[in-house]
PDB file of N, CA and C in Angstrom:
ATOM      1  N   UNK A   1     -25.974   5.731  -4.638  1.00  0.00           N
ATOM      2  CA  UNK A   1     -25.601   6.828  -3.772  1.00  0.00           C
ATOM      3  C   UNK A   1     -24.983   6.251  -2.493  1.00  0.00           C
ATOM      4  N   UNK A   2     -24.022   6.545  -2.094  1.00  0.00           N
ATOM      5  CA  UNK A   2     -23.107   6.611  -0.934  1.00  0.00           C
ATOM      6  C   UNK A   2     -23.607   7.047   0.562  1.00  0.00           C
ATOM      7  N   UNK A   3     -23.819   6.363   1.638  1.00  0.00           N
ATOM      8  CA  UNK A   3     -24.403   7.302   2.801  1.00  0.00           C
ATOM      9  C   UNK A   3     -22.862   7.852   3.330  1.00  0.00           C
ATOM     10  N   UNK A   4     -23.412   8.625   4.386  1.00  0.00           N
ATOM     11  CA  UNK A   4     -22.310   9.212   4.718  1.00  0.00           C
ATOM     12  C   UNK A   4     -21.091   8.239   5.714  1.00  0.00           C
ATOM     13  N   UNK A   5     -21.596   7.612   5.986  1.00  0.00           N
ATOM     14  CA  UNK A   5     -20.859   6.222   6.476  1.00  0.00           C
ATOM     15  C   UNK A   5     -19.769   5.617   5.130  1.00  0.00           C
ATOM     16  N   UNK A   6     -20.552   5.218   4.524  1.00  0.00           N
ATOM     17  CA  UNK A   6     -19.455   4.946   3.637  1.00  0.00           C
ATOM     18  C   UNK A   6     -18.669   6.023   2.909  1.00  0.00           C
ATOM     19  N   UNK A   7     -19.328   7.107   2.860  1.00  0.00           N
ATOM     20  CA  UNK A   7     -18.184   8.424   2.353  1.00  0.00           C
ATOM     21  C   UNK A   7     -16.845   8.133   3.574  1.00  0.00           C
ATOM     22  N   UNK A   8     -17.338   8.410   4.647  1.00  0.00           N
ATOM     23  CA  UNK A   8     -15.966   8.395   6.022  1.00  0.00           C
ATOM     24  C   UNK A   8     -14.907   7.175   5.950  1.00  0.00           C
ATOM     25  N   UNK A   9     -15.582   6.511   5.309  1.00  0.00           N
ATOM     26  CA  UNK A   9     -14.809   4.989   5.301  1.00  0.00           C
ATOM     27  C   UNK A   9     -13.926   4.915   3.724  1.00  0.00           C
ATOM     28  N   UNK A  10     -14.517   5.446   2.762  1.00  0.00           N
ATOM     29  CA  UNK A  10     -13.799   5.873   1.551  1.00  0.00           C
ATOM     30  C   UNK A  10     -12.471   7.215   2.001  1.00  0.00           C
ATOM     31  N   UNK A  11     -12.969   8.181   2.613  1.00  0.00           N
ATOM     32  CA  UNK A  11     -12.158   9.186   3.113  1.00  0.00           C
ATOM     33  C   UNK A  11     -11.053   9.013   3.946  1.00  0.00           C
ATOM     34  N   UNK A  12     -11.199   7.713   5.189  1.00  0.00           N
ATOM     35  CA  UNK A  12     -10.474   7.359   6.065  1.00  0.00           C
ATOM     36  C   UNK A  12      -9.554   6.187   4.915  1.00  0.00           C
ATOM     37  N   UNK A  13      -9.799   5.587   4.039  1.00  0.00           N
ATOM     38  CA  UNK A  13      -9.437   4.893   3.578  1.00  0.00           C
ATOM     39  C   UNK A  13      -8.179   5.147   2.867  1.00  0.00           C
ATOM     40  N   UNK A  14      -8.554   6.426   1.926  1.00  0.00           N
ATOM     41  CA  UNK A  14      -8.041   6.952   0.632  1.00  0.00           C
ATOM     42  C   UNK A  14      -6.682   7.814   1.836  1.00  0.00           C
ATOM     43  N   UNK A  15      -7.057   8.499   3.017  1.00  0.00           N
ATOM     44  CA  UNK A  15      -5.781   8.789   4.192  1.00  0.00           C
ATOM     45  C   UNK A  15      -4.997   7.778   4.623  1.00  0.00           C
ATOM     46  N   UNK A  16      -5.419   6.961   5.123  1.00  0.00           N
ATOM     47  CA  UNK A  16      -4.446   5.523   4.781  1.00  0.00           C
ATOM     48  C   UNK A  16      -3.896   5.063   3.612  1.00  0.00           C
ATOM     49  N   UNK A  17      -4.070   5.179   2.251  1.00  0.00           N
ATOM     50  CA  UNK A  17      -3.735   4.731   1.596  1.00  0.00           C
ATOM     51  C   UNK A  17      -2.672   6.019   1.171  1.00  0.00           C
ATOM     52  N   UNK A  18      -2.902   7.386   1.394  1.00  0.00           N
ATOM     53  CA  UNK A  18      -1.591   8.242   1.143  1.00  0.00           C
ATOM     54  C   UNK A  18      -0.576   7.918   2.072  1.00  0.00           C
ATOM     55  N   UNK A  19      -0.633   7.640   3.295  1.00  0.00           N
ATOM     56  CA  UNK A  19       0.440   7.388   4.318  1.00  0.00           C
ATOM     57  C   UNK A  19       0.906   5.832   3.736  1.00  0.00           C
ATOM     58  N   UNK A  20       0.057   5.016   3.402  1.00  0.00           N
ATOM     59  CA  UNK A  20       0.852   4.238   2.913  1.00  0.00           C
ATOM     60  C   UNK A  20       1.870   4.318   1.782  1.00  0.00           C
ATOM     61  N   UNK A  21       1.707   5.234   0.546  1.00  0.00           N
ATOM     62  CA  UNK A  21       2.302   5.102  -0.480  1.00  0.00           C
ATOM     63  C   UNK A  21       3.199   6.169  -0.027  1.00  0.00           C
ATOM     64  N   UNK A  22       3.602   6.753   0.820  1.00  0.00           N
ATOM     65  CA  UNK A  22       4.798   7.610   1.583  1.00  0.00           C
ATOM     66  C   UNK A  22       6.112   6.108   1.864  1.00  0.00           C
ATOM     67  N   UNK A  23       5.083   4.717   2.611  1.00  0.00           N
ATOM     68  CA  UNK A  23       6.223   4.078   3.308  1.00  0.00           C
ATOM     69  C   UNK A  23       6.566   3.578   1.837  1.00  0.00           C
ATOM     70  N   UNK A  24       5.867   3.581   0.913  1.00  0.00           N
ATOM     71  CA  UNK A  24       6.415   2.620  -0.176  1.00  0.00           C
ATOM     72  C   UNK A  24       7.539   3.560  -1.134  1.00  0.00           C
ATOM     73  N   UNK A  25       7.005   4.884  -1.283  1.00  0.00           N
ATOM     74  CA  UNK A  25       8.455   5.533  -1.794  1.00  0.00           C
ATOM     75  C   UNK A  25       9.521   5.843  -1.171  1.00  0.00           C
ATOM     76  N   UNK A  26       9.217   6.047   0.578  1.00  0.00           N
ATOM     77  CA  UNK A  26      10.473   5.830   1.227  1.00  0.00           C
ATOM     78  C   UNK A  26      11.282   4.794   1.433  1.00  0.00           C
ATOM     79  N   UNK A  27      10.818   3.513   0.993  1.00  0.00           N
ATOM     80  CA  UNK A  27      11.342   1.600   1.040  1.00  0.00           C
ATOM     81  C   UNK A  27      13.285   2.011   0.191  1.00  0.00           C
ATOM     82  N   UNK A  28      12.843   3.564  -0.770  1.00  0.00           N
ATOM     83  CA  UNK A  28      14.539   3.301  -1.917  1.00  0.00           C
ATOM     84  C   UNK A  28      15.306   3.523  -0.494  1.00  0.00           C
ATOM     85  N   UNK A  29      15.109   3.687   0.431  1.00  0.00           N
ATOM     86  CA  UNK A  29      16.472   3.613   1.749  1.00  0.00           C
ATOM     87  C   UNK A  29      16.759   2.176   2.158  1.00  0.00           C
ATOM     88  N   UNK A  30      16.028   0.954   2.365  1.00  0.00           N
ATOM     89  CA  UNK A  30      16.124   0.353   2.215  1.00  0.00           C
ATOM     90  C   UNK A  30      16.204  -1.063   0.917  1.00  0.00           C
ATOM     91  N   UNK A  31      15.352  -0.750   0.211  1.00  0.00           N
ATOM     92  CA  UNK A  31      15.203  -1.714  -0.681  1.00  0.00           C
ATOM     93  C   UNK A  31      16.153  -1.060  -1.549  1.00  0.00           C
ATOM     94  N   UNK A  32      16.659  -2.076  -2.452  1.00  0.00           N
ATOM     95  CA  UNK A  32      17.751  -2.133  -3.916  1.00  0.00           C
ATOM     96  C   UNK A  32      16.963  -1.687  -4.572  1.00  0.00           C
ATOM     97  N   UNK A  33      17.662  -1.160  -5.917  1.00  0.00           N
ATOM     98  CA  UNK A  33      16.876  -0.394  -6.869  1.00  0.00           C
ATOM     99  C   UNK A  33      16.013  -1.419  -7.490  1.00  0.00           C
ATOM    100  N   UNK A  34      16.825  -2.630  -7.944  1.00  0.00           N
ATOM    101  CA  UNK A  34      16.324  -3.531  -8.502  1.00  0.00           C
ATOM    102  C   UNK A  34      14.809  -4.185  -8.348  1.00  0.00           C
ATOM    103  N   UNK A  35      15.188  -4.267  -6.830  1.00  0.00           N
ATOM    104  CA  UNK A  35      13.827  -4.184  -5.896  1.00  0.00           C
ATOM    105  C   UNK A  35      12.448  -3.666  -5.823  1.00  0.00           C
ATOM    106  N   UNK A  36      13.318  -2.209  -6.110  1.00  0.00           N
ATOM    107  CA  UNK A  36      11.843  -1.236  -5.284  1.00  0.00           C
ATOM    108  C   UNK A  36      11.384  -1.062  -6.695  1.00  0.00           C
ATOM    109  N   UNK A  37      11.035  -1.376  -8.073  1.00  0.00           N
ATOM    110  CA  UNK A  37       9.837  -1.360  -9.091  1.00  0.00           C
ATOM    111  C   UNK A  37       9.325  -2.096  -8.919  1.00  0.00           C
ATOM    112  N   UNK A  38       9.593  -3.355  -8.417  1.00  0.00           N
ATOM    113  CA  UNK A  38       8.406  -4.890  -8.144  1.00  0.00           C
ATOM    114  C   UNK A  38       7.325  -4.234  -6.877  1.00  0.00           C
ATOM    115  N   UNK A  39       8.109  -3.264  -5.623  1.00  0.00           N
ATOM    116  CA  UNK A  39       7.664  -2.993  -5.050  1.00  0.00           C
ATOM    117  C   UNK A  39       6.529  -1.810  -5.171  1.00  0.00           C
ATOM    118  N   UNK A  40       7.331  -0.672  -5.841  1.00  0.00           N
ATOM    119  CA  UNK A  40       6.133   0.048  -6.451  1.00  0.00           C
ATOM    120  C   UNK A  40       5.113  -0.164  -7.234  1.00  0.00           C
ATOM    121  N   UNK A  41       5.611  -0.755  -7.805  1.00  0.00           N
ATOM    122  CA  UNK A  41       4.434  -1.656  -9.025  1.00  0.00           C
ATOM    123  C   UNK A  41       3.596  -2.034  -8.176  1.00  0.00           C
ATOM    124  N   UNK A  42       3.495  -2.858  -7.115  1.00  0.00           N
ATOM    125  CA  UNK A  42       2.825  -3.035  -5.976  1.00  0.00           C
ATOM    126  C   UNK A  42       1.649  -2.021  -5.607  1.00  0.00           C
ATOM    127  N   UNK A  43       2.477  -1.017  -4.573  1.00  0.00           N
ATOM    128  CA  UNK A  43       1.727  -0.117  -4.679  1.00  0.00           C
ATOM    129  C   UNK A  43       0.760   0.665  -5.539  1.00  0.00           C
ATOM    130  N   UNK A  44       1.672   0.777  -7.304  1.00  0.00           N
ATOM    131  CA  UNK A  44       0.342   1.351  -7.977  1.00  0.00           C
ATOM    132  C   UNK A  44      -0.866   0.736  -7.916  1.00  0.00           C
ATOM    133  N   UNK A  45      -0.845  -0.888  -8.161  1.00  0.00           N
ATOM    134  CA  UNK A  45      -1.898  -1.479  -8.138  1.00  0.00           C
ATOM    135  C   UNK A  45      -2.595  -1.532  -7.137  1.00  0.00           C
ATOM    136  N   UNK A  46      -2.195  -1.284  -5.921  1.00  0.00           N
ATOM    137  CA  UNK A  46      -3.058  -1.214  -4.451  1.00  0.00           C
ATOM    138  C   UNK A  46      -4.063   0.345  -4.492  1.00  0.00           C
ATOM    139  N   UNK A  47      -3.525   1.131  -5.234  1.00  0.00           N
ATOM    140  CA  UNK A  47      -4.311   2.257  -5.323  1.00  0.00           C
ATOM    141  C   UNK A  47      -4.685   2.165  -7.075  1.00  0.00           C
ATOM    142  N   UNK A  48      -4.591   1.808  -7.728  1.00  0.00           N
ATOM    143  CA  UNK A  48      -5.468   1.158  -9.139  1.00  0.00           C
ATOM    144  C   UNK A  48      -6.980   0.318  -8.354  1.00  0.00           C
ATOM    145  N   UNK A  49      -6.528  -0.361  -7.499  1.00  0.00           N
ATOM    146  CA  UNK A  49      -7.900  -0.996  -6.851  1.00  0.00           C
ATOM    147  C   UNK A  49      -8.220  -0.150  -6.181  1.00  0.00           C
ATOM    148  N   UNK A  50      -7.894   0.556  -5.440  1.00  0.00           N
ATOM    149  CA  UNK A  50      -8.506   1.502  -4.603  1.00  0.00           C
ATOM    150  C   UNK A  50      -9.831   2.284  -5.558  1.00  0.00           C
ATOM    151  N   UNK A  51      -9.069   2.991  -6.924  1.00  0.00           N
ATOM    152  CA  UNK A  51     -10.153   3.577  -7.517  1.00  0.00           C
ATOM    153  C   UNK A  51     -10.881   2.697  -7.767  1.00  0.00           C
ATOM    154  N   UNK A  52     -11.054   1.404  -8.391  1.00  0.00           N
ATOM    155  CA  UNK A  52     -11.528   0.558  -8.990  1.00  0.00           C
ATOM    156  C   UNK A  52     -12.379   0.397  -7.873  1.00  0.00           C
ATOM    157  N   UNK A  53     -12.326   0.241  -7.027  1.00  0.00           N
ATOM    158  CA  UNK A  53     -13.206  -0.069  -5.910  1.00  0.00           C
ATOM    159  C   UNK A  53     -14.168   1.142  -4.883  1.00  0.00           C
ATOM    160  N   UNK A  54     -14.135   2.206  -5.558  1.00  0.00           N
ATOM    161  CA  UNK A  54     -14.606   3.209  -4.643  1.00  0.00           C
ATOM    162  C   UNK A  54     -16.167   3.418  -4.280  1.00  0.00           C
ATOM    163  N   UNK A  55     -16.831   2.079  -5.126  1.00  0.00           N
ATOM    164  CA  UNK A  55     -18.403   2.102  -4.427  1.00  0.00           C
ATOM    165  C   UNK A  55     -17.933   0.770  -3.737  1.00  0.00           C
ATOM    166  N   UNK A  56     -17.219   0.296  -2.778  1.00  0.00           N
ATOM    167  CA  UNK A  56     -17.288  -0.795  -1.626  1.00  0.00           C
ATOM    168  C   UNK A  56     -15.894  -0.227  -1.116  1.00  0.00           C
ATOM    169  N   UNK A  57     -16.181   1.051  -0.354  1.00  0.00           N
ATOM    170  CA  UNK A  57     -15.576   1.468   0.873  1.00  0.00           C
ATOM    171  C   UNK A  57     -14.928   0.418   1.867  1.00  0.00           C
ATOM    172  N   UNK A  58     -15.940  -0.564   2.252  1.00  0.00           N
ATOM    173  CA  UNK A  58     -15.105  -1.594   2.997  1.00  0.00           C
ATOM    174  C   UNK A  58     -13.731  -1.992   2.626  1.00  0.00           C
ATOM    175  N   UNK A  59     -13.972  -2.398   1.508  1.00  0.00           N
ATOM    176  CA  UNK A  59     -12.616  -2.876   0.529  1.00  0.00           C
ATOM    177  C   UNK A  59     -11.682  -1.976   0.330  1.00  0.00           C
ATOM    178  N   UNK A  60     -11.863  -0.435  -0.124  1.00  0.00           N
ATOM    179  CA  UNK A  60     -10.568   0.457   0.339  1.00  0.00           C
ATOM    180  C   UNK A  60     -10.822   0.860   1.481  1.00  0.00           C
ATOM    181  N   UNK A  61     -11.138   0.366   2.254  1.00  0.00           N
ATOM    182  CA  UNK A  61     -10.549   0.718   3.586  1.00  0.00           C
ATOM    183  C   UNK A  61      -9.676  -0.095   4.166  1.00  0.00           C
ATOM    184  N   UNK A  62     -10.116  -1.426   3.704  1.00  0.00           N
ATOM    185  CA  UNK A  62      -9.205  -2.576   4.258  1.00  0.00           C
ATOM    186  C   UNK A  62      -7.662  -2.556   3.478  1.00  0.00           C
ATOM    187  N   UNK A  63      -7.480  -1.923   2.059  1.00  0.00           N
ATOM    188  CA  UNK A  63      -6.052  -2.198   1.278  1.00  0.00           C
ATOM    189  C   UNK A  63      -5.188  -1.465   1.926  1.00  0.00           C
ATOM    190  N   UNK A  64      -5.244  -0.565   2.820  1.00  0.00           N
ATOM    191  CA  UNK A  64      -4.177  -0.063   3.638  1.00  0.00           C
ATOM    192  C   UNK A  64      -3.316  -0.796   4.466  1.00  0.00           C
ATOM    193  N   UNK A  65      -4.330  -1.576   4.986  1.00  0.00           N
ATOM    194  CA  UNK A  65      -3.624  -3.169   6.128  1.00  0.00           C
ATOM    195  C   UNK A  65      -3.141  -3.853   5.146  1.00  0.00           C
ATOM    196  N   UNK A  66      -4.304  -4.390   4.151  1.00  0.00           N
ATOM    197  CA  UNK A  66      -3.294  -5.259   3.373  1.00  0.00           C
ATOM    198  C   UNK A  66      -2.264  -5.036   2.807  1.00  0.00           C
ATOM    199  N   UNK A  67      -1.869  -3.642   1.990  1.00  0.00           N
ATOM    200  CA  UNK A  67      -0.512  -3.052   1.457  1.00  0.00           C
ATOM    201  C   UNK A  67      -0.049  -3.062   2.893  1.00  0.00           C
ATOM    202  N   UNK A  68      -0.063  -2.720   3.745  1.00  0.00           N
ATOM    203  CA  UNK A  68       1.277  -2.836   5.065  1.00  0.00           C
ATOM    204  C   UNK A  68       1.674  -3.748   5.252  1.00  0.00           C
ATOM    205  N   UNK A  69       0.774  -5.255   5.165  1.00  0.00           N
ATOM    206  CA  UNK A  69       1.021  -6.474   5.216  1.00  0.00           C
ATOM    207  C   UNK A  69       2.447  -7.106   3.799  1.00  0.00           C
ATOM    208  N   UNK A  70       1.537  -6.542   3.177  1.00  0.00           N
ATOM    209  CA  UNK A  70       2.761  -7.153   1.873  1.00  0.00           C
ATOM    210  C   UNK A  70       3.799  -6.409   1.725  1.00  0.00           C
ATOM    211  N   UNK A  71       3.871  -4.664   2.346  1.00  0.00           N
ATOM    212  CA  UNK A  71       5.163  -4.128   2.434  1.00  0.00           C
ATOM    213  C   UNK A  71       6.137  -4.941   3.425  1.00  0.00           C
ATOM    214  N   UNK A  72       5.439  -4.937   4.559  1.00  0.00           N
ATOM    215  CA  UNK A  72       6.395  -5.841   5.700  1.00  0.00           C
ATOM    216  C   UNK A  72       6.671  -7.507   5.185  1.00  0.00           C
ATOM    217  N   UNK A  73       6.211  -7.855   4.565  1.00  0.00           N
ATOM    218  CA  UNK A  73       6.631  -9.311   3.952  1.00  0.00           C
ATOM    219  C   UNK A  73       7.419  -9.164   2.783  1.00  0.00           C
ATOM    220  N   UNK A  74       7.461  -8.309   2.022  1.00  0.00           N
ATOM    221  CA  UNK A  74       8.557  -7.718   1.067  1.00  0.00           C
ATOM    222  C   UNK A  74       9.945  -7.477   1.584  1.00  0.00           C
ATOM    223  N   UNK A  75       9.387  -6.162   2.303  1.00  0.00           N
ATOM    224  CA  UNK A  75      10.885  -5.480   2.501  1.00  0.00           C
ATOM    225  C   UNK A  75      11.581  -6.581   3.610  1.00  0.00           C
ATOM    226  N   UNK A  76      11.388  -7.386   4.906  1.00  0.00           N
ATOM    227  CA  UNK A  76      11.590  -8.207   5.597  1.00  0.00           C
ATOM    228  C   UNK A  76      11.938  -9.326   5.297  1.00  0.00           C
ATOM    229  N   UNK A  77      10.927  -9.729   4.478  1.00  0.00           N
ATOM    230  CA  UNK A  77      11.503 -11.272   3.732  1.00  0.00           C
ATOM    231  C   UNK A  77      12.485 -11.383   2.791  1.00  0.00           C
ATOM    232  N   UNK A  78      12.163 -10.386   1.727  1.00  0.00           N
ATOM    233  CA  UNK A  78      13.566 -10.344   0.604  1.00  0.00           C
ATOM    234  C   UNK A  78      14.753  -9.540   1.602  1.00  0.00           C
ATOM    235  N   UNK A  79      14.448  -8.861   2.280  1.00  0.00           N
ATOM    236  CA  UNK A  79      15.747  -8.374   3.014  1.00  0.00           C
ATOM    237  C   UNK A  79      16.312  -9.494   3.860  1.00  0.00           C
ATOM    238  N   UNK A  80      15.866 -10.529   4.292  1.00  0.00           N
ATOM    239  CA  UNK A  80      16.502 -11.325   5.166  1.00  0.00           C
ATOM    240  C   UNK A  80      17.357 -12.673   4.155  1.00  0.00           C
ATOM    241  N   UNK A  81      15.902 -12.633   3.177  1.00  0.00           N
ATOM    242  CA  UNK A  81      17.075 -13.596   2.333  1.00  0.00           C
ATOM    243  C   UNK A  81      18.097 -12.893   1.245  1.00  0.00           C
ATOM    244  N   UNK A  82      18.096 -12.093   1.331  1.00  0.00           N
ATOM    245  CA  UNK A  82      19.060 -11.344   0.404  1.00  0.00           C
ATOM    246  C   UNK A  82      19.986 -10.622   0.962  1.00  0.00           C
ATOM    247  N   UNK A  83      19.728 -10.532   2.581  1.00  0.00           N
ATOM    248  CA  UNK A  83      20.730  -9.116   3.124  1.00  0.00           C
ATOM    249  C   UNK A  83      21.210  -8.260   3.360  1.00  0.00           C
ATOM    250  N   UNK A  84      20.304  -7.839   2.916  1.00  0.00           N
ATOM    251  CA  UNK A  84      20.154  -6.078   2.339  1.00  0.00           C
ATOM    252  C   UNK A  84      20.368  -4.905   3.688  1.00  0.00           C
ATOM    253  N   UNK A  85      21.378  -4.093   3.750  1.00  0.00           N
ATOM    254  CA  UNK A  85      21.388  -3.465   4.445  1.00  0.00           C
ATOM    255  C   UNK A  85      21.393  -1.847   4.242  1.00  0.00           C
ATOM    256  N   UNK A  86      20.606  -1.610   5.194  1.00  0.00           N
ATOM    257  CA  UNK A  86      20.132   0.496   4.899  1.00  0.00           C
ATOM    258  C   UNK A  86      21.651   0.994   4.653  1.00  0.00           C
TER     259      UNK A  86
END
């Protein structure tokens, strides 16, 4: 059983993790088509763990930072070595 602490932290989590998968389907303005399935693929699996993980709240709470982390090292890094412009 879940206290209510970790319900808020699953809840706050699973809200971060919708605002995140907003920046990841909005990335087709920037990212190439080619691109953005490595990238989504990404994302599914960040919320595949999310469910997978929903008795250690800590852990989806934290994949929101970490998916922002690997969006900004994605879209930034392959955009700089590749050139990619909006």
């Amino acid at each position: 059983m879940l206290t209510p602490a970790q319900l808020g932290m699953l809840v706050v989590g699973y809200v971060l993790l919708g605002a995140l998968a907003y920046l990841y389907l909005a990335s087709g303005l920037v990212v190439p088509a080619a691109w953005l399935w490595g990238l989504w693929a990404i994302g599914v699996a960040l919320i595949g763990l999310s469910v997978l993980w929903w008795r250690r709240p800590l852990l989806v709470l934290a994949l929101p930072f970490v998916g922002a982390l690997i969006w900004l090292a994605y879209v930034q890094g392959l955009g700089s070595l590749f050139d990619w412009t909006a």
